[in-house]
C-alpha atoms as a PDB file:
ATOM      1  CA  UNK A   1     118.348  94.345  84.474  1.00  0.00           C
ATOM      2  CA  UNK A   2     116.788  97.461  85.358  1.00  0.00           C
ATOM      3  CA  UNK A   3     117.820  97.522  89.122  1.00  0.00           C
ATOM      4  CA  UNK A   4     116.457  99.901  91.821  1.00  0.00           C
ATOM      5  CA  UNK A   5     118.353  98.758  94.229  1.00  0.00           C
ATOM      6  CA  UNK A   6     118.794 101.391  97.680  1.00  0.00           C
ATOM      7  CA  UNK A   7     115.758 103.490  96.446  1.00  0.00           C
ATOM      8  CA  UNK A   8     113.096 104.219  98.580  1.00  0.00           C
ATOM      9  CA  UNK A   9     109.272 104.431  97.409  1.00  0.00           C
ATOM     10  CA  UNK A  10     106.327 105.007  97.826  1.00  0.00           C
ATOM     11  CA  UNK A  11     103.423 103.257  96.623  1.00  0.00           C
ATOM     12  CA  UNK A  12      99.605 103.972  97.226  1.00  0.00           C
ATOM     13  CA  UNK A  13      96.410 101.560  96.819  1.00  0.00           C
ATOM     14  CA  UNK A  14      99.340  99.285  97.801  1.00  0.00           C
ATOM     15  CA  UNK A  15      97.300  96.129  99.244  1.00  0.00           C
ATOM     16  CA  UNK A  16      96.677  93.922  96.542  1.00  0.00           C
ATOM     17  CA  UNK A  17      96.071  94.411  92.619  1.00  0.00           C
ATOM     18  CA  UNK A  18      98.548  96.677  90.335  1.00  0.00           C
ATOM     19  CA  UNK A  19      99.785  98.386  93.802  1.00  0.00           C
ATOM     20  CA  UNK A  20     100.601  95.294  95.387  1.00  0.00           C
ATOM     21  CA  UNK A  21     102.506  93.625  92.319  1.00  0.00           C
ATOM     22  CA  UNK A  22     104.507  97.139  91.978  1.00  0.00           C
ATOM     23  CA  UNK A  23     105.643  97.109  95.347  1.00  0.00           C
ATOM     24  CA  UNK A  24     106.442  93.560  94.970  1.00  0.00           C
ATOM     25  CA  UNK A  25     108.714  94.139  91.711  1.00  0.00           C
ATOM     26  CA  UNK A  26     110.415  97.106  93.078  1.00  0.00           C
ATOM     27  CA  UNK A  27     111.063  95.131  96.547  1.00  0.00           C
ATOM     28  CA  UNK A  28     112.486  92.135  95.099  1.00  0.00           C
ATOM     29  CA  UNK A  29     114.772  94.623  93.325  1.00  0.00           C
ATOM     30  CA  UNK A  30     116.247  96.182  96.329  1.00  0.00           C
ATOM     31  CA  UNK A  31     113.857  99.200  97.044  1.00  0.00           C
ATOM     32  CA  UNK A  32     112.387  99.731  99.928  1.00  0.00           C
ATOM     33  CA  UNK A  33     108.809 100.411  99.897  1.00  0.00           C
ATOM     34  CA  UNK A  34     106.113 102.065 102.207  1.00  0.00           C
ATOM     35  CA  UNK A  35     102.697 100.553 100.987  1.00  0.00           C
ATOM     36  CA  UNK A  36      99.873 102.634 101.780  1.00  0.00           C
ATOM     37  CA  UNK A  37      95.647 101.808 101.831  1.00  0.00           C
ATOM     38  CA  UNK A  38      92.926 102.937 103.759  1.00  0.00           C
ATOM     39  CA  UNK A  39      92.225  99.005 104.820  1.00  0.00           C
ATOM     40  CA  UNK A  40      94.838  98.127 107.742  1.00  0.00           C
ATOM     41  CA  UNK A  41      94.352  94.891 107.841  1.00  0.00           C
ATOM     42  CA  UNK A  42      95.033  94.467 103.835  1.00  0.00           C
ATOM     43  CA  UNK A  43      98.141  96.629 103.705  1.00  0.00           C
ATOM     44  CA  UNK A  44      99.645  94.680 107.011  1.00  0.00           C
ATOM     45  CA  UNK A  45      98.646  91.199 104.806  1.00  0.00           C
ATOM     46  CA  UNK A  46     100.283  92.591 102.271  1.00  0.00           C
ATOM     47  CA  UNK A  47     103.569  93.902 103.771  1.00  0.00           C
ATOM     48  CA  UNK A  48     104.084  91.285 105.797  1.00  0.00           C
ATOM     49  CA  UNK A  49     104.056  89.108 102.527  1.00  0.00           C
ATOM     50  CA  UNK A  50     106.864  90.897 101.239  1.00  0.00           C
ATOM     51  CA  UNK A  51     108.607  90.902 104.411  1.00  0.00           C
ATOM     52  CA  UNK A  52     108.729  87.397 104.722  1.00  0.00           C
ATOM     53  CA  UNK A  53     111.003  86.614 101.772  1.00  0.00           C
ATOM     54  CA  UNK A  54     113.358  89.184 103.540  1.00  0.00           C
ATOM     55  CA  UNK A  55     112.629  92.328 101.571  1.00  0.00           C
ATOM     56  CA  UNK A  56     111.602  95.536 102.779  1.00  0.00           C
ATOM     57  CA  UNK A  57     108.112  96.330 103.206  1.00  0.00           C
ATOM     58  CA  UNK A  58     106.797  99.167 105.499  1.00  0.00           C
ATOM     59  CA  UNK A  59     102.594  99.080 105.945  1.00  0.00           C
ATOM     60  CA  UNK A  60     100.543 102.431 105.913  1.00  0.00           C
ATOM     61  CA  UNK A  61      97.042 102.888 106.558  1.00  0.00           C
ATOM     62  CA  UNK A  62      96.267 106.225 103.871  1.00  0.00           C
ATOM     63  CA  UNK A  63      93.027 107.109 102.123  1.00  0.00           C
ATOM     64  CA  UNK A  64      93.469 108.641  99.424  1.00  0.00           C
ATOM     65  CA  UNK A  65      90.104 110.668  99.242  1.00  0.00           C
ATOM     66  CA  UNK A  66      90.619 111.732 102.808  1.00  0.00           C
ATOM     67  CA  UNK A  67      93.958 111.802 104.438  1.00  0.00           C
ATOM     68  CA  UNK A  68      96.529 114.409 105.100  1.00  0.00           C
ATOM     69  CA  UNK A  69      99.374 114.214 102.002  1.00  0.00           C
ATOM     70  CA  UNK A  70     101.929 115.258 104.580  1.00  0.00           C
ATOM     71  CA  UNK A  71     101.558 112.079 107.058  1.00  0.00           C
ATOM     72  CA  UNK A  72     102.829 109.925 104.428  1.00  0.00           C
ATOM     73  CA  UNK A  73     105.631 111.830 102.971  1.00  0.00           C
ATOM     74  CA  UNK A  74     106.596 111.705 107.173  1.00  0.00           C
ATOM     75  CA  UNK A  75     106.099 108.190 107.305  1.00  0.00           C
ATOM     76  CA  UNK A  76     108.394 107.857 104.522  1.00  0.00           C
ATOM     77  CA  UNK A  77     110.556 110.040 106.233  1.00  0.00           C
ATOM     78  CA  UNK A  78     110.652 108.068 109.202  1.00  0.00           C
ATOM     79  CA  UNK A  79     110.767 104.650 108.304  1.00  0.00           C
ATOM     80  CA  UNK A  80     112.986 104.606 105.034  1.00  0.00           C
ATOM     81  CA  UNK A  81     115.069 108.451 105.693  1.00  0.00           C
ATOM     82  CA  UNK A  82     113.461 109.670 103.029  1.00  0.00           C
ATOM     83  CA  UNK A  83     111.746 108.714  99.412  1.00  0.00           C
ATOM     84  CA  UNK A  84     112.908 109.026  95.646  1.00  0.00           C
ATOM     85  CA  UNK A  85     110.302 107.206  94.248  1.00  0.00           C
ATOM     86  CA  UNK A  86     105.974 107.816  94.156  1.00  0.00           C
ATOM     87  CA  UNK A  87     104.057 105.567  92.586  1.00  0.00           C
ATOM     88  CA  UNK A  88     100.632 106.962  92.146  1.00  0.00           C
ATOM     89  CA  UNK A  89      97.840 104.071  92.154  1.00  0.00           C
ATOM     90  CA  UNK A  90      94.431 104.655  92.674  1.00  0.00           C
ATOM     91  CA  UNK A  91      91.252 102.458  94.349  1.00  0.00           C
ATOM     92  CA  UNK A  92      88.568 101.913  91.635  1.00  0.00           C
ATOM     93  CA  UNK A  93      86.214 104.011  90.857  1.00  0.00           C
ATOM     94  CA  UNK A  94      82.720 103.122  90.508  1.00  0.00           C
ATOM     95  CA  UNK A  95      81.516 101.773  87.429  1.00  0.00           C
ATOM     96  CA  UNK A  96      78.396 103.317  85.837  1.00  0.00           C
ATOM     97  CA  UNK A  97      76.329 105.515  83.717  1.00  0.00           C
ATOM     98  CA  UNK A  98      77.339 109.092  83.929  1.00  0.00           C
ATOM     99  CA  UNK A  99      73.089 109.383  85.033  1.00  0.00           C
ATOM    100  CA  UNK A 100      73.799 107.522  88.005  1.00  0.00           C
ATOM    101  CA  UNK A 101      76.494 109.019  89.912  1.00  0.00           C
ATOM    102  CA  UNK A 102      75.721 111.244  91.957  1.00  0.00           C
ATOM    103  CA  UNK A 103      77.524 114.370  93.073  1.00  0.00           C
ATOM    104  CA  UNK A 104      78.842 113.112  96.244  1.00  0.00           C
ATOM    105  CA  UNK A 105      80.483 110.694  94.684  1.00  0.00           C
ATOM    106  CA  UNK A 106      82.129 112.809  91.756  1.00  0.00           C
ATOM    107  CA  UNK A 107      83.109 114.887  94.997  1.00  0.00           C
ATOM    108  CA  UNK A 108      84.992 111.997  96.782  1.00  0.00           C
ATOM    109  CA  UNK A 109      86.738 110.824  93.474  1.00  0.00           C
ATOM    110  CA  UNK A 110      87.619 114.000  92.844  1.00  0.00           C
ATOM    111  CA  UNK A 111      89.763 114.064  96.184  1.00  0.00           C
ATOM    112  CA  UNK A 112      91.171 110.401  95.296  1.00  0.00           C
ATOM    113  CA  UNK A 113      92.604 111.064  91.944  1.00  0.00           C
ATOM    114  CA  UNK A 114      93.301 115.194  91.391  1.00  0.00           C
ATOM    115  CA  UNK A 115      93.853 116.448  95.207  1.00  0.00           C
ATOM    116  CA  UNK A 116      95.679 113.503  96.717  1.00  0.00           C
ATOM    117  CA  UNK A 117      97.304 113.041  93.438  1.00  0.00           C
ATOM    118  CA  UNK A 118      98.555 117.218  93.563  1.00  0.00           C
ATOM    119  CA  UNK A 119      99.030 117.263  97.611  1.00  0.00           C
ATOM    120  CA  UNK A 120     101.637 113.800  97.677  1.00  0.00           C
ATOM    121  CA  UNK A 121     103.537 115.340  94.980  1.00  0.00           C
ATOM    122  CA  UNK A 122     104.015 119.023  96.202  1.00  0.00           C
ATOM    123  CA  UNK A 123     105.033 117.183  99.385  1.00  0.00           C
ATOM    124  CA  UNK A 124     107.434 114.767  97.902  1.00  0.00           C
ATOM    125  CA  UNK A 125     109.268 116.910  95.365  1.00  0.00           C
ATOM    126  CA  UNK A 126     111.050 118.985  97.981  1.00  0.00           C
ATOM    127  CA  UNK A 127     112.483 116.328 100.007  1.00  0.00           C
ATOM    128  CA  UNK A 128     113.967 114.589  96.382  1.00  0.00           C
ATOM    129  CA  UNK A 129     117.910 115.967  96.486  1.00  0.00           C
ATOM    130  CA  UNK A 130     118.489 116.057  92.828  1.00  0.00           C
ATOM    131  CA  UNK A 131     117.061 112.694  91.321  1.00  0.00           C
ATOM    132  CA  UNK A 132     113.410 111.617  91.842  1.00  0.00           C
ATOM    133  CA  UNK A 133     110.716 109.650  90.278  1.00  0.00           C
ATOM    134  CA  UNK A 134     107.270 109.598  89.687  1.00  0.00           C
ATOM    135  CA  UNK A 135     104.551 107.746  87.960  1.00  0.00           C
ATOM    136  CA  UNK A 136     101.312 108.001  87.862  1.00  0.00           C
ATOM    137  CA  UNK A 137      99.327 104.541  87.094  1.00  0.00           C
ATOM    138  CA  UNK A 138      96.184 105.399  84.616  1.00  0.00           C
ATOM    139  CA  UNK A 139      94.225 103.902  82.638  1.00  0.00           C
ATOM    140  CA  UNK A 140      93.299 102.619  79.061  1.00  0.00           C
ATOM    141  CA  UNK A 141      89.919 104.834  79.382  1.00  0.00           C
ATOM    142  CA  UNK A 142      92.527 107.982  79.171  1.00  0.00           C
ATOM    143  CA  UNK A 143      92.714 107.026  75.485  1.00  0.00           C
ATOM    144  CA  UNK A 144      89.710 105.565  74.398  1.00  0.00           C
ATOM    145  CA  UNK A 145      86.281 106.070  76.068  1.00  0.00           C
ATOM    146  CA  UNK A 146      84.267 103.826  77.507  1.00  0.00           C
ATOM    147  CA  UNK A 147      80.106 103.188  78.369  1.00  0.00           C
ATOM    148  CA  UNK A 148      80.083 103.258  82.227  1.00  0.00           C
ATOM    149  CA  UNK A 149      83.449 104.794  83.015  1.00  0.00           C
ATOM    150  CA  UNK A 150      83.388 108.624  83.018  1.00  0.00           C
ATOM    151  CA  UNK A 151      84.983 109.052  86.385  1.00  0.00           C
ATOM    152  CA  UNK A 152      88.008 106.425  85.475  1.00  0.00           C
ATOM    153  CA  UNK A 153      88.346 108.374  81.761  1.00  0.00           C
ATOM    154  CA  UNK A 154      87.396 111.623  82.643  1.00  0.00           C
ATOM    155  CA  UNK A 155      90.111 112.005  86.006  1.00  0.00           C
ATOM    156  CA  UNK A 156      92.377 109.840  84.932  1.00  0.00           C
ATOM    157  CA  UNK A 157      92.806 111.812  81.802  1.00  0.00           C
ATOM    158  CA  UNK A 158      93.363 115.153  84.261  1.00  0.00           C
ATOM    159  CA  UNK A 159      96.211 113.116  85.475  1.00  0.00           C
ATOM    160  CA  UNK A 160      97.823 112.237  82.458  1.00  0.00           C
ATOM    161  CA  UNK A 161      97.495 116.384  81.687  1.00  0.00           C
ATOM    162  CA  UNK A 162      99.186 117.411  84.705  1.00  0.00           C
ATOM    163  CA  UNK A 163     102.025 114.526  84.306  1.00  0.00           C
ATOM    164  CA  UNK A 164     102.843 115.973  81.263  1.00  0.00           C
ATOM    165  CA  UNK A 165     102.738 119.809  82.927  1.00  0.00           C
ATOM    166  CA  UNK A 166     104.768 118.687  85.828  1.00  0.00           C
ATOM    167  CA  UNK A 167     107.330 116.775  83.457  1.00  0.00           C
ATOM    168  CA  UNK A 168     107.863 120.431  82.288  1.00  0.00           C
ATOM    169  CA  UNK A 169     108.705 121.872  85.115  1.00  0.00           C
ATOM    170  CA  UNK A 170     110.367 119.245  87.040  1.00  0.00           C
ATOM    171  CA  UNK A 171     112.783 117.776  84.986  1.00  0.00           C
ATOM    172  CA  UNK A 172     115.493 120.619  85.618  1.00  0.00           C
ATOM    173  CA  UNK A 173     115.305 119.085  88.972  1.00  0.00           C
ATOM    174  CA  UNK A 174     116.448 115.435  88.033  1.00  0.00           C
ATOM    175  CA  UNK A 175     112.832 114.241  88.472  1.00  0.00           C
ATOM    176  CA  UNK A 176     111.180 112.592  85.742  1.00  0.00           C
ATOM    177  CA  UNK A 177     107.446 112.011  85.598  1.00  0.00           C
ATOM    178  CA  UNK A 178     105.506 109.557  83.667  1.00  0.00           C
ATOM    179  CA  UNK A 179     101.920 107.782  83.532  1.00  0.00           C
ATOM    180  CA  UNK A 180     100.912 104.399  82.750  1.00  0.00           C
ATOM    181  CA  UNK A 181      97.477 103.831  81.003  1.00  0.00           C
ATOM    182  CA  UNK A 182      97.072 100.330  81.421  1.00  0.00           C
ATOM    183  CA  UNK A 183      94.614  97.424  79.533  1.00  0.00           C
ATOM    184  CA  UNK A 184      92.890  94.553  80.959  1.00  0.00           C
ATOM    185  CA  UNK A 185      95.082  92.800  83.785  1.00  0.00           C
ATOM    186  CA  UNK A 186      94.536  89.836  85.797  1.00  0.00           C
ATOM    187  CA  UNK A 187      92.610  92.171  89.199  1.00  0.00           C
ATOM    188  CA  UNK A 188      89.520  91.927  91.151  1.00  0.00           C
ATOM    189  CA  UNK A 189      88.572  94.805  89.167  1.00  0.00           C
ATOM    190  CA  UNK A 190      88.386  93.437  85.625  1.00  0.00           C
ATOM    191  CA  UNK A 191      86.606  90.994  87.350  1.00  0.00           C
ATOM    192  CA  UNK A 192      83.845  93.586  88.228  1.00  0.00           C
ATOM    193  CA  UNK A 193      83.721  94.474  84.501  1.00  0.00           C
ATOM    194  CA  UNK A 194      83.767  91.602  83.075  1.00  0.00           C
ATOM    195  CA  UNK A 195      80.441  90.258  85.595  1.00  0.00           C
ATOM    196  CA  UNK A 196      79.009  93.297  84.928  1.00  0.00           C
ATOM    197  CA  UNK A 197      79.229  93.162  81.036  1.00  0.00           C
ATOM    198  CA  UNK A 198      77.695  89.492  81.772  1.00  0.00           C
ATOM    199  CA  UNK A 199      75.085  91.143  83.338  1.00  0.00           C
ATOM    200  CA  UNK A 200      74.259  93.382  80.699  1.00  0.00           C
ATOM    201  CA  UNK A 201      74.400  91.050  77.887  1.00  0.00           C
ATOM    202  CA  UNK A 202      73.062  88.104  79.456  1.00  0.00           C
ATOM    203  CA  UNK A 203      75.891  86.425  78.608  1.00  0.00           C
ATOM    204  CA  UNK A 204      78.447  84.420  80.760  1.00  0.00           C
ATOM    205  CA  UNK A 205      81.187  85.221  82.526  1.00  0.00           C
ATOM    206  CA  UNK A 206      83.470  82.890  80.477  1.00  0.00           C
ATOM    207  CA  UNK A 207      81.954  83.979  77.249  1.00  0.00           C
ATOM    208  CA  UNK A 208      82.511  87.924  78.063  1.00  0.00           C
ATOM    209  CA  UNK A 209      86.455  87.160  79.215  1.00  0.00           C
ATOM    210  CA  UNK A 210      86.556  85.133  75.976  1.00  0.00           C
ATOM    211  CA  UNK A 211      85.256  88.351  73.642  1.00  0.00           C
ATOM    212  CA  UNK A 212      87.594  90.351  75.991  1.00  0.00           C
ATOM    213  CA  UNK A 213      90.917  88.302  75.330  1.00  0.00           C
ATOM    214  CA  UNK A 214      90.031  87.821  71.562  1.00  0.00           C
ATOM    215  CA  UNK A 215      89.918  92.032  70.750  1.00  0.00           C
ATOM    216  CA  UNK A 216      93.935  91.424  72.413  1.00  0.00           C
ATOM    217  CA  UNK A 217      95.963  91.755  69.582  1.00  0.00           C
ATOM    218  CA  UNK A 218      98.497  89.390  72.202  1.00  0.00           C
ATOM    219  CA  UNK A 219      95.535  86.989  72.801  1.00  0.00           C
ATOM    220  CA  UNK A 220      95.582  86.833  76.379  1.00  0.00           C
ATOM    221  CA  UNK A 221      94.972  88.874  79.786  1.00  0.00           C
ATOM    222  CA  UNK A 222      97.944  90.744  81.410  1.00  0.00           C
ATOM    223  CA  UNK A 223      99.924  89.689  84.698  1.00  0.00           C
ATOM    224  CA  UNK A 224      99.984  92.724  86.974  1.00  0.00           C
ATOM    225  CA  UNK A 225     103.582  91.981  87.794  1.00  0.00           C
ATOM    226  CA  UNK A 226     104.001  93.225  84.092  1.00  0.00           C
ATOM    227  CA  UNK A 227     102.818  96.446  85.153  1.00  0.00           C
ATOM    228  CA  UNK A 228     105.391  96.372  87.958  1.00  0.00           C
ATOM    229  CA  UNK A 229     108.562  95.743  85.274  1.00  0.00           C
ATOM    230  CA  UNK A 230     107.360  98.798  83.532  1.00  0.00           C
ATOM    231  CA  UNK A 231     107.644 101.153  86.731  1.00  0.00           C
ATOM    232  CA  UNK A 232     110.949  99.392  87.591  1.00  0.00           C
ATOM    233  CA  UNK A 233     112.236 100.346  84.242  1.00  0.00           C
ATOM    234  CA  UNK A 234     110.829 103.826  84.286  1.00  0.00           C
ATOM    235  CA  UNK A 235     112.140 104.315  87.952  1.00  0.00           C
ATOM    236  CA  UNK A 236     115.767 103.215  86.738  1.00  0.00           C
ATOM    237  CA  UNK A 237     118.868 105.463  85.607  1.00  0.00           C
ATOM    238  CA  UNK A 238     118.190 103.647  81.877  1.00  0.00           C
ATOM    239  CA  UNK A 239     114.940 105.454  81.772  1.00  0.00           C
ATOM    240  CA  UNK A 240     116.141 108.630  82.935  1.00  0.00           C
ATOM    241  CA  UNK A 241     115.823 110.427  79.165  1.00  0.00           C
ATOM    242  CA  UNK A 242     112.286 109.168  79.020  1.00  0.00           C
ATOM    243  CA  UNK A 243     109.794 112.385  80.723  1.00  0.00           C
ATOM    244  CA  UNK A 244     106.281 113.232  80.182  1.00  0.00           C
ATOM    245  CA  UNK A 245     105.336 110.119  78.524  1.00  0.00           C
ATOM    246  CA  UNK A 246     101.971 108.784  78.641  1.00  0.00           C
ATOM    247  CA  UNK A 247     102.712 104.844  77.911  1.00  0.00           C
ATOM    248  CA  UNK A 248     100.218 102.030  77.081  1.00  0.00           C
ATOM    249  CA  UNK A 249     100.579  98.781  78.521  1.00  0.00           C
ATOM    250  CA  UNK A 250      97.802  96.588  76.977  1.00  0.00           C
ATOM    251  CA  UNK A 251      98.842  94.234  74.490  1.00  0.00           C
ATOM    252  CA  UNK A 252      98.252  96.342  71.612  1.00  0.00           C
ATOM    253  CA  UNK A 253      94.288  96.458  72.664  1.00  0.00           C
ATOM    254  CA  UNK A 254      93.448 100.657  72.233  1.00  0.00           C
ATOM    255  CA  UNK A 255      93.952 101.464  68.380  1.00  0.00           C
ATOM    256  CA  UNK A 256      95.116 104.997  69.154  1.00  0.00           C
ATOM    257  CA  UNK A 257      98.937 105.300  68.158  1.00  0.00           C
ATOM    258  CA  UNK A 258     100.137 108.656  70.207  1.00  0.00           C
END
């Protein structure tokens, strides 16, 4: 098993969803883990969760569109001595035609996925002593586009791009760095997109998560704690030949093959 065991990391948009399940997986492996979201009362829940079946949890409050990178590397610092491990998760971005969003918004998104994605990691790569990993949690919509999403597929993609750059230049210092573009899991947000496709086809709810799981090639819906294995492994020593890799997790569901 792909064991993290003594590692220390960082996870943001750690409350519930993908974040939560990730910090959950890497937990119940032996990591410690300092869960970050801009909701307090969320990211307690959650830690505290985690913390009751003994593992180590620490609770943040961190916005990722707003707050200072440094405070959480500190944190980190802090409460676990140190980190070796980010896990990049975003909040969701809003979902709509490229008509309707308005600048503000693109402005605020903007902070949440390129400069808080740019500031954590310029903070946490010289702290790592020789061994470090990092991976950055995308999205399907980074390989195929997508009516209604051009701030997930359009930023998302950046992220991929600098991955890849900082994969470059950051492996001769043991740190690998990897994204994640992942397909329809069971969240709160493919519930938003599957009520909203309702909405536009006038269809049900059941019949629009019935089109969605039949164009699976798997046939069914992902677990987020499946997303959570995947960082595990890429966060282990067994993954440590495996850098600047953009991987899909979606049961075979986007048709591109690199």
């Amino acid at each position: 098993m792909y064991e993290v065991d003594g590692k220390r990391a960082i996870i943001t948009a750690a409350s519930s969803g993908i974040g939560y399940a990730v910090a959950s997986v890497l937990a119940e492996s032996g990591a410690s883990v300092l869960m970050s979201s801009h909701d307090s009362q969320k990211i307690k829940q959650a830690a505290n969760n985690l913390k009751k079946n003994g593992l180590k949890a620490y609770p943040v409050v961190f916005d990722l569109s707003e707050s200072d990178a440094g405070s959480l590397i500190s944190k980190a610092s802090d409460r676990m001595g140190g980190s070796d491990i980010l896990i990049m998760n975003y909040g969701d971005p809003k979902l709509s035609p490229f008509m309707e969003i308005t600048g503000e918004e693109w402005d605020m998104y903007y902070r949440m996925f390129i400069r808080a994605t740019t500031s954590l990691v310029r903070e946490f790569v010289p702290q790592t002593n020789g061994w470090g990993r990092i991976v950055f949690i995308t999205s399907m919509t980074t390989r195929e586009s997508y009516p209604g999403f051009s701030i997930s597929g359009s930023l998302r993609a950046a992220v991929v791009n600098l991955g890849k750059t900082l994969s470059l230049e950051l492996g001769k210092l043991g740190i690998t760095v990897n994204s994640i573009s992942q397909g329809y899991f069971l969240t709160e947000r493919l519930q938003a997109v599957i009520t909203r496709n309702s909405a536009l086809n006038g269809t049900s709810t059941e019949e629009e998560r019935r089109k969605l799981v039949e164009d699976i090639p798997s046939g069914r819906i992902g677990r987020p704690e499946e997303i959570g294995y995947l960082v595990r492994f890429l966060c282990s020593e067994e993954a440590s030949y495996i850098n600047g890799a953009n991987i899909p997790i979606d049961g075979g569901l986007t048709r591109y093959p690199y």
